[in-house]
Protein backbone atom coordinates (compact mmCIF):
# COMPACT_ATOMS: atom_id res chain seq x y z
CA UNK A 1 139.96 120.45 64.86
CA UNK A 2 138.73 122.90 67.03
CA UNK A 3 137.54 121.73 70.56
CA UNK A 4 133.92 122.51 71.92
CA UNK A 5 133.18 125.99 73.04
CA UNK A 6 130.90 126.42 75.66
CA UNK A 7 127.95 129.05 74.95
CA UNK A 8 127.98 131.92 76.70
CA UNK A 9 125.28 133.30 78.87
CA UNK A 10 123.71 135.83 76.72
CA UNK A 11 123.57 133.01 74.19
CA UNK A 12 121.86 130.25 76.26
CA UNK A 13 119.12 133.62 77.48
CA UNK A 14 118.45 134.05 73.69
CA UNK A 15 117.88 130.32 72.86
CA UNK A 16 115.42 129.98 75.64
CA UNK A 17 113.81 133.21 74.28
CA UNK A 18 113.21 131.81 71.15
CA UNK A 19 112.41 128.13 72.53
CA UNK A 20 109.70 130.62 74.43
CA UNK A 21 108.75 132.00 71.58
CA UNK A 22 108.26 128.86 69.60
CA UNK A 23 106.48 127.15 72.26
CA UNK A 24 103.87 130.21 72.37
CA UNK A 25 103.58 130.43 68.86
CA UNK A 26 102.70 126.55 68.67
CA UNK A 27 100.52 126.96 71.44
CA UNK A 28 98.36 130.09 69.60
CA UNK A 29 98.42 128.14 66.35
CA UNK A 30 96.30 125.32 67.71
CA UNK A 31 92.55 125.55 67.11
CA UNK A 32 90.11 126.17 69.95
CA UNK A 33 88.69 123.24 71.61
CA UNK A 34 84.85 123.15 70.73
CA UNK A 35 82.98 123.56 74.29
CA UNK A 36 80.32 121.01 72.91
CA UNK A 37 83.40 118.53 72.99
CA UNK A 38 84.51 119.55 76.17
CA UNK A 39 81.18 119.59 77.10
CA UNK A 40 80.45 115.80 76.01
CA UNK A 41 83.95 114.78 77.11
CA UNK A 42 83.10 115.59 80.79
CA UNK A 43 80.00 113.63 80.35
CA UNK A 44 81.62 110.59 79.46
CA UNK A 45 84.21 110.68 82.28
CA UNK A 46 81.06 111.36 84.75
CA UNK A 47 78.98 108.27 83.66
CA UNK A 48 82.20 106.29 83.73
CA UNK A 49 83.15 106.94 86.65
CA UNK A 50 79.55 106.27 87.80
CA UNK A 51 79.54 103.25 86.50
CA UNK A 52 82.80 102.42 88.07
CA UNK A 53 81.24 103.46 91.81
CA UNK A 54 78.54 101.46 91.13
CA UNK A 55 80.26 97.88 90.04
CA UNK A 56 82.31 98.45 92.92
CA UNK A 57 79.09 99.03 95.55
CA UNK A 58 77.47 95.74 94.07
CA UNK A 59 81.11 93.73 94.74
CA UNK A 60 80.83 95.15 98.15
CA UNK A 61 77.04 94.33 98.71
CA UNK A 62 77.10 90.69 97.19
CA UNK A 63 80.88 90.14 99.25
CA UNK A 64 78.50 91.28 102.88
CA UNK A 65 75.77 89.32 102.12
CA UNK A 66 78.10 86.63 101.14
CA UNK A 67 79.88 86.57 104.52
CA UNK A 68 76.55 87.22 106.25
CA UNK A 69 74.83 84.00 104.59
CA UNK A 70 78.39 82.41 105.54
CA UNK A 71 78.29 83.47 108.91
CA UNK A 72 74.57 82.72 109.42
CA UNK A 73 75.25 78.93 107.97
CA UNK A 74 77.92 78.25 110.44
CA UNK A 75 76.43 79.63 113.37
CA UNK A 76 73.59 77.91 112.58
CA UNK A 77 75.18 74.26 112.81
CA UNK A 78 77.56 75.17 115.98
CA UNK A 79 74.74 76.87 118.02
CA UNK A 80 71.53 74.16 119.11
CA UNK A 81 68.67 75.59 119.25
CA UNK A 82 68.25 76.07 122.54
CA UNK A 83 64.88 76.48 124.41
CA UNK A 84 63.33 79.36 126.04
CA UNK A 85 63.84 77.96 129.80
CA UNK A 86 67.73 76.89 129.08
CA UNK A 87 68.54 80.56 127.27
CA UNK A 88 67.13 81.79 130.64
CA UNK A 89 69.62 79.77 132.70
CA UNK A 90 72.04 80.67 130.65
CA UNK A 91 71.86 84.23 130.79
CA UNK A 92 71.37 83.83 134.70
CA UNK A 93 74.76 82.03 135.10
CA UNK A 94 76.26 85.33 132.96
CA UNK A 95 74.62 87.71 134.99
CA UNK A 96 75.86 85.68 138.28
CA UNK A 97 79.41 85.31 136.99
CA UNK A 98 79.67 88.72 135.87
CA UNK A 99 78.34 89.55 139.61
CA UNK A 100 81.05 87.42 141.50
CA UNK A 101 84.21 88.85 139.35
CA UNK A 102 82.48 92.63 140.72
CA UNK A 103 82.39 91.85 143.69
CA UNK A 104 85.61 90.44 144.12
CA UNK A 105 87.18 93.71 142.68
């Protein structure tokens, strides 16, 4: 038995020339794509993707308001309401604080 002979190099240059060949004569054998398909099939993939943008914007927008209504509730039962006179004092004792560590710079 006769062992394996490797193929020379003109011989591997004329099976890719015909693989080549093939390949372009498969390619020219297939019909044209309609442009009305094409046409339609770029439609689709727009209003899908729309769609997609748009499920993902409401997920968003109900997940904020969500957290907001979250936030709002808690902040709600940790903060008293405080009144008008006592916000006042408390904003004074900011202001003064904020003053001394200034000055003490």
């Amino acid at each position: 038995m006769a062992g394996y002979k490797e193929p020379a190099f003109q011989d591997r240059v004329a099976a890719a020339a015909k693989a080549r060949e093939s390949a372009l004569a498969r390619l020219k054998a297939k019909p044209p794509i309609d442009p009305a398909v094409v046409a339609e099939r770029i439609e689709k993939e727009r209003e899908r993707e729309a769609a997609v943008a748009q499920r993902a914007a409401e997920r968003v927008a109900e997940r904020n308001a969500a957290r907001e209504a979250e936030k709002a509730r808690k902040l709600a039962a940790i903060v008293p309401q405080l009144t008008e006179a006592e916000k006042k004092a408390a904003r004074d004792a900011k202001y003064a604080a904020r003053k001394a560590r200034k000055s003490s710079n």
